[in-house]
Protein backbone atom coordinates (compact mmCIF):
# COMPACT_ATOMS: atom_id res chain seq x y z
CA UNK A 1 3.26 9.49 0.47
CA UNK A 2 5.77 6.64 -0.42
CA UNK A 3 7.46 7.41 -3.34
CA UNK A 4 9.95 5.16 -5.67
CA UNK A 5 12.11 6.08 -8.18
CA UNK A 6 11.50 4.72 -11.56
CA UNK A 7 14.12 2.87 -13.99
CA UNK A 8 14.55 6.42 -15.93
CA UNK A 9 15.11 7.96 -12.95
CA UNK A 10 11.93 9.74 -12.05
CA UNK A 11 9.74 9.39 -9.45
CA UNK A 12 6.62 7.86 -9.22
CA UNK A 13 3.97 7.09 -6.32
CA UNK A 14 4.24 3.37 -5.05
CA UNK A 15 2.08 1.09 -3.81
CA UNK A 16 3.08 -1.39 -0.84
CA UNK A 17 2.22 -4.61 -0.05
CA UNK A 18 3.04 -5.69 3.43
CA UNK A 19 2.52 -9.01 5.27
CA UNK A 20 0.14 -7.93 8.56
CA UNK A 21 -0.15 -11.80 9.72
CA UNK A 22 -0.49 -14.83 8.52
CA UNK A 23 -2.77 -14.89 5.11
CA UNK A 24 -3.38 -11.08 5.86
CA UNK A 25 -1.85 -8.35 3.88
CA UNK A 26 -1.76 -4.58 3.79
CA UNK A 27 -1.57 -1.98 0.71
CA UNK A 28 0.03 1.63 1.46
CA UNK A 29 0.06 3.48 -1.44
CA UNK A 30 -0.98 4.46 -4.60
CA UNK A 31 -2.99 1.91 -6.79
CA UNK A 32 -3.00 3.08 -9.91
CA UNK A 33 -1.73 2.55 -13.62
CA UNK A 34 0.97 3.89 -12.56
CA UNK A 35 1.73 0.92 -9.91
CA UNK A 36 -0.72 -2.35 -10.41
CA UNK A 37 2.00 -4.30 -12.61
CA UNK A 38 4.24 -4.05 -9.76
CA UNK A 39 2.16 -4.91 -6.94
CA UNK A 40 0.83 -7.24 -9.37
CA UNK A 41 4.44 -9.07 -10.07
CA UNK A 42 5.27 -8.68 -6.02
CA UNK A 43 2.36 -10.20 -5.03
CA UNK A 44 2.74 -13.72 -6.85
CA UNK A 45 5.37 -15.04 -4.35
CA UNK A 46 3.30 -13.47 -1.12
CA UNK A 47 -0.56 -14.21 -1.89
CA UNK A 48 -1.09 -17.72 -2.86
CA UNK A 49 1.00 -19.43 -0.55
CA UNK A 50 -2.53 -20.53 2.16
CA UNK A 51 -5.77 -21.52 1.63
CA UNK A 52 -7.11 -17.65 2.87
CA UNK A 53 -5.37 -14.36 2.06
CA UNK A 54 -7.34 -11.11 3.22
CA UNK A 55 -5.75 -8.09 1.79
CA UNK A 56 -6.45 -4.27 3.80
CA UNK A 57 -6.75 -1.43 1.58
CA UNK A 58 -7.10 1.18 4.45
CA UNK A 59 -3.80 2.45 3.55
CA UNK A 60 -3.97 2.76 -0.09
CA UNK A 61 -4.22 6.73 -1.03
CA UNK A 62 -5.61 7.12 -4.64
CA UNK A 63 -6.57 4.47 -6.75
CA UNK A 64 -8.45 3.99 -10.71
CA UNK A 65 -9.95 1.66 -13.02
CA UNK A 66 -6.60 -0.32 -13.18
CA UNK A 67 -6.60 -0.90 -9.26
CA UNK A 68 -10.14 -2.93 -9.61
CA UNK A 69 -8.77 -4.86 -12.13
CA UNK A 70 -5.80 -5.36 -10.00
CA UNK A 71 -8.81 -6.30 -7.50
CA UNK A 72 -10.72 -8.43 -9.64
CA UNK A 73 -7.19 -10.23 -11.34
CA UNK A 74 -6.35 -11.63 -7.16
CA UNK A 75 -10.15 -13.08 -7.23
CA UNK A 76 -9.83 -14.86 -10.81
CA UNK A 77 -5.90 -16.23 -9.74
CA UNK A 78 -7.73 -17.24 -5.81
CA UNK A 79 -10.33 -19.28 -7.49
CA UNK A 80 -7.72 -21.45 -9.86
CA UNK A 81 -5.89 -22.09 -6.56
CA UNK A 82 -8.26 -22.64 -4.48
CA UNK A 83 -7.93 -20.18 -2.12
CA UNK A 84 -10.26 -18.04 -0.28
CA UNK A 85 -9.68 -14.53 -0.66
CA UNK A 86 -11.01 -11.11 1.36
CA UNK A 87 -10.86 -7.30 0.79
CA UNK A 88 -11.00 -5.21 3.53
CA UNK A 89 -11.18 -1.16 3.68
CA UNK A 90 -11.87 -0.93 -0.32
CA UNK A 91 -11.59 3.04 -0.56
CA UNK A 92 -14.93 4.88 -1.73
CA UNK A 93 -13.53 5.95 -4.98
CA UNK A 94 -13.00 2.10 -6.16
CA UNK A 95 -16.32 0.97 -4.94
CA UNK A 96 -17.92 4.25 -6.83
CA UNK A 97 -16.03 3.00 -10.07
CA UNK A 98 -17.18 -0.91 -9.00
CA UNK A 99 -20.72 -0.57 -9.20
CA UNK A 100 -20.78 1.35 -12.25
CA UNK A 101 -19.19 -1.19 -14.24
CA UNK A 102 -21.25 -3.53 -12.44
CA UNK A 103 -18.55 -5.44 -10.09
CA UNK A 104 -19.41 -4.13 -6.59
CA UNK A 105 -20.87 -7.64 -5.92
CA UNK A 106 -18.37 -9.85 -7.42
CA UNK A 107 -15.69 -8.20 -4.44
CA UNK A 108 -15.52 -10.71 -1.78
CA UNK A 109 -15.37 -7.49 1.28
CA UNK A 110 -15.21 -9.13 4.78
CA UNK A 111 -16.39 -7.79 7.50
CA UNK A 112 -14.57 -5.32 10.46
C-alpha cells in the first residue's frame, strides 16, 4: 500500500492520482477521509484542463462516504466547466454506499 507521512510525522495511507493519457487519470490508493482533501487540492491543476477527463479507480484499495463525495464534487466542478467527465472501475464498496444514498445513477461510469 502507498503510504505518506503526515505533517506531524505519522503515517497515513495515500491516495494517487496519476496521468494514464491524455484526459485519462488513475487513482492508487486509499480514498478516504483520511485522503480526499488532498487528492481533492492535487487534482485542480490536472482535471479540468480538456473538454473530457475519465478517471480509473481500479487501483484505489479502500474507500468511504467521503470518497463519493470526492466522486460526486469532480461531477458538480465538470459541469461549471464544461467538461465531460467518466468513472471507470468504481470499487463495489462505493457503489454499495452510492445507491443507498441514492447516487448510483447520478455517476457518469463508462464503459470497458
Amino acid at each position: 500500500m502507498i503510504r505518506r507521512a503526515k505533517v506531524d510525522g505519522t503515517m497515513n495511507d495515500a491516495c494517487l492520482i496519476e496521468p494514464a493519457a491524455s484526459g485519462a487519470f488513475v487513482l492508487r490508493g486509499e480514498l478516504s477521509f483520511s485522503t480526499v482533501m488532498d487528492v481533492s487540492r492535487r487534482s485542480a491543476d490536472l482535471l479540468w484542463q480538456g473538454e473530457a477527463v475519465t478517471l480509473d479507480l481500479a487501483g484505489v484499495t479502500r474507500t468511504d462516504s467521503a470518497g463519493l463525495a470526492l466522486l460526486v464534487e469532480w461531477i458538480r466542478i465538470a459541469r461549471r466547466n464544461g467538461t465531460t467527465i467518466w468513472f471507470r472501475n468504481i470499487p463495489e464498496q462505493m457503489m454499495a454506499v452510492a445507491a443507498v444514498v441514492g447516487l448510483d445513477s447520478l455517476l457518469p461510469v463508462a464503459s470497458q
